[in-house]
Each structure stands twice: as structure tokens, then as C-alpha cells.
N, C-alpha and C. Protein backbone atom coordinates (compact mmCIF):
# COMPACT_ATOMS: atom_id res chain seq x y z
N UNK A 1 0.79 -1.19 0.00
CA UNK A 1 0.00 0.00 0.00
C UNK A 1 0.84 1.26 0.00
N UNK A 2 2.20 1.22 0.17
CA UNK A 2 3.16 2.06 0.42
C UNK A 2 3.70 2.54 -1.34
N UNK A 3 4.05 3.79 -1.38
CA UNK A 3 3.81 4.67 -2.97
C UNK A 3 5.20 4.47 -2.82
N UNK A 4 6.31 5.16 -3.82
CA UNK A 4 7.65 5.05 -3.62
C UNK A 4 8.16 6.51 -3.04
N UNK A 5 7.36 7.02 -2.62
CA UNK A 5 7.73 8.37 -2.50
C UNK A 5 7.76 8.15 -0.44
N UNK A 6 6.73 7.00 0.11
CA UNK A 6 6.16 6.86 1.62
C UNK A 6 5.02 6.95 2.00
N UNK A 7 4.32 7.19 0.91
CA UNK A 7 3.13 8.02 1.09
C UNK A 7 1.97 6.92 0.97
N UNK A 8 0.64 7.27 1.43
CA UNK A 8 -0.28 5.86 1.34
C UNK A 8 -0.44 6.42 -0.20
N UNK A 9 -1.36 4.46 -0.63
CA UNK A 9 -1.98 4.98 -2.47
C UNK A 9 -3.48 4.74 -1.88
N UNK A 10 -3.71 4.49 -0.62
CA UNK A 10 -5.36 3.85 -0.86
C UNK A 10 -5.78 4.93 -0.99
N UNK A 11 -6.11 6.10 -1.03
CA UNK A 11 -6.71 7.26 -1.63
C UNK A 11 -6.72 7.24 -3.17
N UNK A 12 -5.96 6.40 -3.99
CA UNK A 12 -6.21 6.50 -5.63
C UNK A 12 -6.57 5.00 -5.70
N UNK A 13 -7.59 4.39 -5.01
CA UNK A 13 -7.90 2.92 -5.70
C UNK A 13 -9.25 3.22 -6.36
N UNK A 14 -8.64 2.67 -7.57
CA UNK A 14 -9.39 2.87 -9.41
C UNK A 14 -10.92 1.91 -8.74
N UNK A 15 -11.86 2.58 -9.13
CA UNK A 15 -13.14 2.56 -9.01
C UNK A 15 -13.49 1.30 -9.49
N UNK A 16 -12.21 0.69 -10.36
CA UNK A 16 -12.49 -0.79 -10.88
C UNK A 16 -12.17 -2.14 -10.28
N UNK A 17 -11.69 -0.88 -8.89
CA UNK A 17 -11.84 -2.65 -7.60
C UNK A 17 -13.01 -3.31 -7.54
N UNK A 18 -12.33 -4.86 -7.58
CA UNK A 18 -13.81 -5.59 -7.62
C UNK A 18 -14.42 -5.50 -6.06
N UNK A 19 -15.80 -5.82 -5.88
CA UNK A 19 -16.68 -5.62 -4.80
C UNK A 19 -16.69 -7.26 -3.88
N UNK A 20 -16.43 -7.26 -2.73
CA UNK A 20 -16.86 -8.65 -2.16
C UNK A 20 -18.00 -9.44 -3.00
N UNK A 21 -18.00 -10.86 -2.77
CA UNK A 21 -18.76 -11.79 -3.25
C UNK A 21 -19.99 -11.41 -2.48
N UNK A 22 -20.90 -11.56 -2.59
CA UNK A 22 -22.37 -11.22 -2.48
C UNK A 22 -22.37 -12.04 -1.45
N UNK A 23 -23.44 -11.47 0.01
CA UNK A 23 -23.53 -11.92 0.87
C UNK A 23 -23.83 -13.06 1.42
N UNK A 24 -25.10 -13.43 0.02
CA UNK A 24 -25.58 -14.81 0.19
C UNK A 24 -24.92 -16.08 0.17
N UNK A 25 -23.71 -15.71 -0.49
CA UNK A 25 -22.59 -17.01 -0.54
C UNK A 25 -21.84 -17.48 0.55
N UNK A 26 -21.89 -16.67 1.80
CA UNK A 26 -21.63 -16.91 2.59
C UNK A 26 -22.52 -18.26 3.83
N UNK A 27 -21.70 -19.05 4.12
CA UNK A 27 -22.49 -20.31 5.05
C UNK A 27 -23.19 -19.74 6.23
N UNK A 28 -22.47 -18.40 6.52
CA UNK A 28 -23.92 -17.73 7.61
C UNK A 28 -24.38 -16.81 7.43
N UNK A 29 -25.07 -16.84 6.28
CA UNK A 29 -26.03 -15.70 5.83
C UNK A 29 -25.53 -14.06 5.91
N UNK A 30 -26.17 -13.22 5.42
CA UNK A 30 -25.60 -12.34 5.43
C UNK A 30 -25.16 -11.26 6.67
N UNK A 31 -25.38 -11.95 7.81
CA UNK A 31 -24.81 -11.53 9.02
C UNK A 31 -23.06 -12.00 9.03
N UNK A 32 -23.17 -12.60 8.80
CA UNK A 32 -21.95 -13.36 9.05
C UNK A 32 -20.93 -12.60 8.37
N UNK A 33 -21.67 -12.56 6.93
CA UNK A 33 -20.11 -11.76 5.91
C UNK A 33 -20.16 -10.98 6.18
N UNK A 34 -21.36 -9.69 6.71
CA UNK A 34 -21.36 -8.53 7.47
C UNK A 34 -19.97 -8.32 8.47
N UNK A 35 -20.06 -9.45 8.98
CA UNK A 35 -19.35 -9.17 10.51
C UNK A 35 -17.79 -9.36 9.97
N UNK A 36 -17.90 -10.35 9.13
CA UNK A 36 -16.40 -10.28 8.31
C UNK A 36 -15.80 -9.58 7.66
N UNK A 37 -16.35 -8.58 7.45
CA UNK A 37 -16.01 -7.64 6.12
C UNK A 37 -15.65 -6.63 7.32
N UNK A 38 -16.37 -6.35 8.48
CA UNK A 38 -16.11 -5.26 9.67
C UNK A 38 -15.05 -5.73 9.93
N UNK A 39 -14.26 -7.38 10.53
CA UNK A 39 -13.41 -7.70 10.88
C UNK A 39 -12.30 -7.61 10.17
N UNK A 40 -12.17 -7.89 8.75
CA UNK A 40 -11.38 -6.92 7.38
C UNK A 40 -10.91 -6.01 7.61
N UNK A 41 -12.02 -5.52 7.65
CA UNK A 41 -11.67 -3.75 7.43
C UNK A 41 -10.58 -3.39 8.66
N UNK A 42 -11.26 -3.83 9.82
CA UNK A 42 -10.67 -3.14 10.97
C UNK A 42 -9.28 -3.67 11.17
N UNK A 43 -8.81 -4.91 10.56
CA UNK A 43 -7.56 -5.18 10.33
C UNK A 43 -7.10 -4.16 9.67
N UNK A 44 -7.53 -3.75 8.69
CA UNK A 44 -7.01 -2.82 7.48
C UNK A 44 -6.74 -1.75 7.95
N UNK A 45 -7.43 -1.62 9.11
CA UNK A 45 -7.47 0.03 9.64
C UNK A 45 -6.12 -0.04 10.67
N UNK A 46 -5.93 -1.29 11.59
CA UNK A 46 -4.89 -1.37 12.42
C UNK A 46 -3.50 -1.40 11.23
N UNK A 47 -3.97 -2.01 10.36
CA UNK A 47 -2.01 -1.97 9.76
C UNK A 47 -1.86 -0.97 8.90
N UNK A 48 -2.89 -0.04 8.78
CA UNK A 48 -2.54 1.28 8.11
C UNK A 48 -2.18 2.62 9.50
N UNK A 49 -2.54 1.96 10.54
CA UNK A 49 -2.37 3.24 11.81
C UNK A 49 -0.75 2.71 12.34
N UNK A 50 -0.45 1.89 12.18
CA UNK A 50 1.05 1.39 12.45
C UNK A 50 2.16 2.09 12.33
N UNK A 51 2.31 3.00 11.13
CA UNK A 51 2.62 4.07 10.83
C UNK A 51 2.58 5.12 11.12
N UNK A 52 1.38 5.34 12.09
CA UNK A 52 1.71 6.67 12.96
C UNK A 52 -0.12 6.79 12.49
N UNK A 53 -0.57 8.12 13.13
CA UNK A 53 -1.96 8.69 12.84
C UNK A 53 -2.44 8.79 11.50
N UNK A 54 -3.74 8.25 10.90
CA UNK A 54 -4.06 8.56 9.67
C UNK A 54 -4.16 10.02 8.90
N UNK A 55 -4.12 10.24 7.97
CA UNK A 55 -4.12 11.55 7.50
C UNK A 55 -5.59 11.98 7.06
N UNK A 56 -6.26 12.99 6.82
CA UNK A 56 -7.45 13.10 6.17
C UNK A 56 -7.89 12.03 4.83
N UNK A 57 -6.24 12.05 3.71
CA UNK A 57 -6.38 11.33 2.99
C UNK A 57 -6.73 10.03 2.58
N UNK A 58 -5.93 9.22 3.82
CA UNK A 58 -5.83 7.84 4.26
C UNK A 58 -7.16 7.46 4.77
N UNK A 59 -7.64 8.72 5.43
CA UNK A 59 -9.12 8.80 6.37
C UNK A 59 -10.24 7.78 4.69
N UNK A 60 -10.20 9.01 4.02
CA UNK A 60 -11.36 9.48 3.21
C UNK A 60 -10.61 8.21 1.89
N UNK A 61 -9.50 7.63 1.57
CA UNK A 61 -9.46 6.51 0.99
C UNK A 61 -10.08 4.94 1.72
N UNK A 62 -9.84 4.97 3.19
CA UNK A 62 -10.38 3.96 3.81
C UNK A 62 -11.92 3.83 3.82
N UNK A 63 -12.31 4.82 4.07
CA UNK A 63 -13.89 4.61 3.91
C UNK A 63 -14.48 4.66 2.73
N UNK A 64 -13.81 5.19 1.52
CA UNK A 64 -14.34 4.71 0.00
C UNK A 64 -14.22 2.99 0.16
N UNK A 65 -13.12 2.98 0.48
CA UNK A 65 -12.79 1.33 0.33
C UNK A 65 -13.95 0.61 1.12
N UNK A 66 -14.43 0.66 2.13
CA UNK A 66 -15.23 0.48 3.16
C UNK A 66 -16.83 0.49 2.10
N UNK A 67 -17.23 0.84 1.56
CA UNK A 67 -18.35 0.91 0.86
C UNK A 67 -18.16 -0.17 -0.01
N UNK A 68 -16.75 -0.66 -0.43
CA UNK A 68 -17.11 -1.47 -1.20
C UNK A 68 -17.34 -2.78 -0.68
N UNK A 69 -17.02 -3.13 0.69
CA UNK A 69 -17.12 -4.05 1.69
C UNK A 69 -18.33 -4.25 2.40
N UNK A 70 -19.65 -3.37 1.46
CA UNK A 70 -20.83 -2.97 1.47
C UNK A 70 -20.81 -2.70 3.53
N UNK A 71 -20.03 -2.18 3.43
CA UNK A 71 -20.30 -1.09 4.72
C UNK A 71 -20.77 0.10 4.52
N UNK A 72 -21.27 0.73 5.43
CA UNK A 72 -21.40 2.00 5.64
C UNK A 72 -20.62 3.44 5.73
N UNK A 73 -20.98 4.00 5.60
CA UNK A 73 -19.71 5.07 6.10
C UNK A 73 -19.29 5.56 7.44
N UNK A 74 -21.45 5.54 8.15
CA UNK A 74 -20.66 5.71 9.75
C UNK A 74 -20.22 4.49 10.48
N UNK A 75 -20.49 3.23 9.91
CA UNK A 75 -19.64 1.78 10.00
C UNK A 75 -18.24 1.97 9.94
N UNK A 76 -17.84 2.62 8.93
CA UNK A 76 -16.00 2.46 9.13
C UNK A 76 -15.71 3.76 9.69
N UNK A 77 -16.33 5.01 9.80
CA UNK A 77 -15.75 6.20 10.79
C UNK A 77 -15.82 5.80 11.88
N UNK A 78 -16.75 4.55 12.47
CA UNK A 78 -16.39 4.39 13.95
C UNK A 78 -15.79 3.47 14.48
N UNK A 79 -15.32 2.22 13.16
CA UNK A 79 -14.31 1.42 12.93
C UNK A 79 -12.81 2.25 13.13
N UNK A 80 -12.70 3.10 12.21
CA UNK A 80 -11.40 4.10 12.12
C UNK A 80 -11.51 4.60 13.78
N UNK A 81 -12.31 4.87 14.01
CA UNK A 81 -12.07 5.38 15.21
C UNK A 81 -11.98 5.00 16.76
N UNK A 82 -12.31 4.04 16.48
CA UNK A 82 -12.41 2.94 17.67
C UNK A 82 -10.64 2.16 17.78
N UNK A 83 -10.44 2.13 15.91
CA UNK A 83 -8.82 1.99 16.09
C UNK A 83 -8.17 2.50 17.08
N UNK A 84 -8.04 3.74 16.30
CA UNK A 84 -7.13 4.97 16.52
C UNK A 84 -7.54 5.11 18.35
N UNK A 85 -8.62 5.17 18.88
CA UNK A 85 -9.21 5.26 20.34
C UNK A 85 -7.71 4.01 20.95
N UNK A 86 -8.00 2.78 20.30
CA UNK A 86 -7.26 1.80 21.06
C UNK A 86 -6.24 1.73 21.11
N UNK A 87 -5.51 2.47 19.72
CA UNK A 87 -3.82 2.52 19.81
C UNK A 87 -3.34 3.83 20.07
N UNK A 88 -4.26 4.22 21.03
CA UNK A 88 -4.18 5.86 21.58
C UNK A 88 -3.49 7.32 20.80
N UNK A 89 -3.99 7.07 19.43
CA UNK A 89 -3.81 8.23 18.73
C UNK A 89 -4.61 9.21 18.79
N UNK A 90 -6.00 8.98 19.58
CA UNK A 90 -7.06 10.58 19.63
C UNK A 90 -6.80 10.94 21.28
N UNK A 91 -6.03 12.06 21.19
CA UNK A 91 -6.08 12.73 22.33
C UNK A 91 -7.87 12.88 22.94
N UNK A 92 -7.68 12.64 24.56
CA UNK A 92 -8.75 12.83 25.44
C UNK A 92 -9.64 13.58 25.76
N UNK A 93 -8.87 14.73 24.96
CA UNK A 93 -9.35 16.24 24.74
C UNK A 93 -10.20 16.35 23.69
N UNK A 94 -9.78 15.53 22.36
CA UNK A 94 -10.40 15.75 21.54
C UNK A 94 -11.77 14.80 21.78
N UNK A 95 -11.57 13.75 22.02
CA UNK A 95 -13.05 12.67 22.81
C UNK A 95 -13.99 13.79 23.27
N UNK A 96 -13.57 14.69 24.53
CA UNK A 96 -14.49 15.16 25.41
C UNK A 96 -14.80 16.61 24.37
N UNK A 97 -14.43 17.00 23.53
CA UNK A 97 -14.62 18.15 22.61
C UNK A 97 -15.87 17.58 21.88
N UNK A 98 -15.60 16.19 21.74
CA UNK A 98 -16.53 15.59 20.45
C UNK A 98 -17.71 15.65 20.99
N UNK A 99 -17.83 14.68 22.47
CA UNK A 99 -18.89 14.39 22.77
C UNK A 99 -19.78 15.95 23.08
N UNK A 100 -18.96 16.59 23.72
CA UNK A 100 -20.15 18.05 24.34
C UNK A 100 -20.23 18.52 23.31
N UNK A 101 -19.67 18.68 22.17
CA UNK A 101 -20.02 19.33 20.44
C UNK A 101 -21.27 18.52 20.30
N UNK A 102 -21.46 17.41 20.26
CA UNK A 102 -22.50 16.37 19.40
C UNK A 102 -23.84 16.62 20.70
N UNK A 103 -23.38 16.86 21.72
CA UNK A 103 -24.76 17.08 22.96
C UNK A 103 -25.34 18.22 22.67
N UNK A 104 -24.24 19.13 22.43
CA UNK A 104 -24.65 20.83 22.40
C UNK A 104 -25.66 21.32 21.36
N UNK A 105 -24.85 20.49 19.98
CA UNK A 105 -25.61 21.16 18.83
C UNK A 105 -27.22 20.39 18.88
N UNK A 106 -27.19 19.19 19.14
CA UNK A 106 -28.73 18.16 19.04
C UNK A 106 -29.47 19.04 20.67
N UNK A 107 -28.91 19.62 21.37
CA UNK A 107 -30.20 20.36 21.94
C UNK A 107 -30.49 21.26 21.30
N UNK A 108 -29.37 22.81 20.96
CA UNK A 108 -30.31 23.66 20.00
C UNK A 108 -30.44 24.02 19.04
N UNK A 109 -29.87 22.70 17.92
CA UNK A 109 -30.55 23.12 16.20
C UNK A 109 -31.44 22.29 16.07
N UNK A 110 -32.63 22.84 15.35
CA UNK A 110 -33.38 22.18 15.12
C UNK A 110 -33.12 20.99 14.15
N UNK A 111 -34.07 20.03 14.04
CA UNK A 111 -33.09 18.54 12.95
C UNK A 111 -33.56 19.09 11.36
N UNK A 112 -34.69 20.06 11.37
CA UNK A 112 -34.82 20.44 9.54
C UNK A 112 -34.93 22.19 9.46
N UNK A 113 -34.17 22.92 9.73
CA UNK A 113 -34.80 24.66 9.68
C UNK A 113 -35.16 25.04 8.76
N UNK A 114 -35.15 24.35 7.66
CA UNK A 114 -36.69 24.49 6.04
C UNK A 114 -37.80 23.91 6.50
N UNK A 115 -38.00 22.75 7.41
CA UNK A 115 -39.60 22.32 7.66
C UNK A 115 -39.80 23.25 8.45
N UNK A 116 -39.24 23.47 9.54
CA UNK A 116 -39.57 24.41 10.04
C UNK A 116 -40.14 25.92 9.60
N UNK A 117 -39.28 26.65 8.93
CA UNK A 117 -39.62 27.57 8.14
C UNK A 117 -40.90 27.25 7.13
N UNK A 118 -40.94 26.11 6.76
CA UNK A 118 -41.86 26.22 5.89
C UNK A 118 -43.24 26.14 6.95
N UNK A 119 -43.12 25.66 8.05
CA UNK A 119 -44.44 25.29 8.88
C UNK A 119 -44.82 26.49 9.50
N UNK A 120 -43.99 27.56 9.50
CA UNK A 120 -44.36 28.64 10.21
C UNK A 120 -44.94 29.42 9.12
N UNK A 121 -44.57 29.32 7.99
CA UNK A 121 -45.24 30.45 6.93
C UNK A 121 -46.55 29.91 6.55
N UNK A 122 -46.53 28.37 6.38
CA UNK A 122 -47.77 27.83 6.52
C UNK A 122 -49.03 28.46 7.38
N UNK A 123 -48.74 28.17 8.74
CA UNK A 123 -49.16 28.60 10.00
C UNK A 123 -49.37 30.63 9.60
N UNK A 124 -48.67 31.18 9.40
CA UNK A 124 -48.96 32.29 9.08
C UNK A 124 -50.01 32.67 7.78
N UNK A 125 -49.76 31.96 6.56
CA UNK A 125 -51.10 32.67 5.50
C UNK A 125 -52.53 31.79 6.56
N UNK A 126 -52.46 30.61 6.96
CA UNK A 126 -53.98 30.41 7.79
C UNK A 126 -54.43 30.81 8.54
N UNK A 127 -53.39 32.31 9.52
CA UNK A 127 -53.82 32.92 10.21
C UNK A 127 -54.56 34.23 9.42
N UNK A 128 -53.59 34.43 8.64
CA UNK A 128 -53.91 35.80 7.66
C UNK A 128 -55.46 35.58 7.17
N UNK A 129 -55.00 34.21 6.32
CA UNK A 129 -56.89 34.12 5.71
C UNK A 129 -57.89 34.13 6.70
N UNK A 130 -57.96 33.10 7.98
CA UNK A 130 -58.78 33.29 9.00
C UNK A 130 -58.96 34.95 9.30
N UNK A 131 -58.25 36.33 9.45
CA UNK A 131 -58.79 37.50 9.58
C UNK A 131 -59.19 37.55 8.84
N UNK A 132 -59.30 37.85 7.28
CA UNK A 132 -59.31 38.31 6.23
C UNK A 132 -60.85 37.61 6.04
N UNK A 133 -61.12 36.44 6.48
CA UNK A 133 -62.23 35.75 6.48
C UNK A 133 -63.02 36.76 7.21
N UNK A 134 -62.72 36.78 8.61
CA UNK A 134 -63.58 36.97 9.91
C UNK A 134 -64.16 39.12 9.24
N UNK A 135 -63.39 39.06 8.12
CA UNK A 135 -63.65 40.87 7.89
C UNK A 135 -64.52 41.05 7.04
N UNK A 136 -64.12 40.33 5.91
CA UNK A 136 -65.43 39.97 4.89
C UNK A 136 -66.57 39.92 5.68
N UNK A 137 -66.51 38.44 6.46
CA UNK A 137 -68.06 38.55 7.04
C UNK A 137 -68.38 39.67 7.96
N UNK A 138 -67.59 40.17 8.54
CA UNK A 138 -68.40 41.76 9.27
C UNK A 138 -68.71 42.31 8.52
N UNK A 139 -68.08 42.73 6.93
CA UNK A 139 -68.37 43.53 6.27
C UNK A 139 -69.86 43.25 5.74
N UNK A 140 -70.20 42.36 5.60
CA UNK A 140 -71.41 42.30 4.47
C UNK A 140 -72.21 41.44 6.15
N UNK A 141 -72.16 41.96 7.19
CA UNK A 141 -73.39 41.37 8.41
C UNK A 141 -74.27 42.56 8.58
């Protein structure tokens, strides 16, 4: 996986990697190759961190690769990261940054501020027409 220069290549693997064998071929159903393809990967992830901390690059080539292992993406970011957690490359600081970031923002952004927006303008012309109603009929009582 090593370029001649030192550098990783899994960031340039040609889109014409073939894809795991289909799940069903597996003798325990598709749980099984599930769990194998996680166990893969996360090998993959320990002998690429061996070398020291991943780079953004290395990051964002591993988890392309990871899709093709019909994983997920937040499947191998928390694969990658559960690594890196165990061979103590994420400072403690950055853990406790993460977690009160991820508490902070899910109390006060809302999860859609277009539904939202759209429910309030909603809510506003049915107030508008309801006066606009209630005037007409005074007008002509």
C-alpha cells in the first residue's frame, strides 16, 4: 500500500476494484459476511495506523474502500475510530470536545430549519386568511 515516495496509495484505488462476493454465498447468511467484512476492514485500519496517525487522505481513501465491503460510512468512521481510540492516537481532549459538540448542537438546532420555516409560513397565510375571512363577514353582516 506504500507509494515510492512513503506516502499511502489507498486514496487513488481505481473505481475498478472488484466488490466482495455477495452476501448470500456466505455459510452464515448475510450476518456473518457482514461481521467479516467489519473484521477486514478493521484489520485494514490497524495496519494502516502502524505508521503513525491517519491523515485526512488515508481517512477518506479507507472509507471509500469500506463501501465497497458494502459497509457503511458511519460503519468504518467508527471502525477508524475505535482503532485509533485503542492505539491511543485521539487525544482525550479531543473525545471530550466531540462528545459536548455532538450534545450541544442536538439540543439547539433544530433537525430540519426548512420544515420548520416552511411550517411557520404555513401557520402564518392560515392565520392571515382566518382575519381576512372573519372581515369579509363583518363587512357584508
Amino acid at each position: 500500500m506504500h507509494s515510492v515516495d512513503g506516502g499511502h496509495r489507498l486514496d487513488r484505488i481505481p473505481d475498478s476494484t472488484p466488490t466482495p462476493p455477495a452476501a448470500a454465498s456466505s455459510p452464515d447468511g448475510p450476518a456473518g459476511q457482514h461481521a467479516l467484512y467489519r473484521r477486514i476492514f478493521r484489520d485494514m485500519v490497524i495496519a494502516e495506523t502502524q505508521s503513525g496517525p491517519l491523515s485526512a487522505a488515508r481517512r477518506r481513501g479507507l472509507i471509500r474502500f469500506a463501501r465497497r465491503m458494502e459497509l457503511t460510512r458511519a460503519e468504518a468512521r467508527l471502525l477508524i475510530r475505535g482503532v485509533e481510540y485503542e492505539r491511543g492516537q485521539v487525544p482525550i481532549e479531543e473525545i471530550h470536545k466531540l462528545m459536548h459538540g455532538a450534545t450541544r448542537h442536538r439540543r439547539w438546532l433544530p433537525v430540519d430549519v426548512d420544515a420548520v420555516l416552511r411550517i411557520g409560513l404555513a401557520l402564518l397565510i392560515v392565520l392571515l386568511n382566518v382575519f381576512v375571512f372573519r372581515w369579509i363577514v363583518r363587512l357584508f353582516s
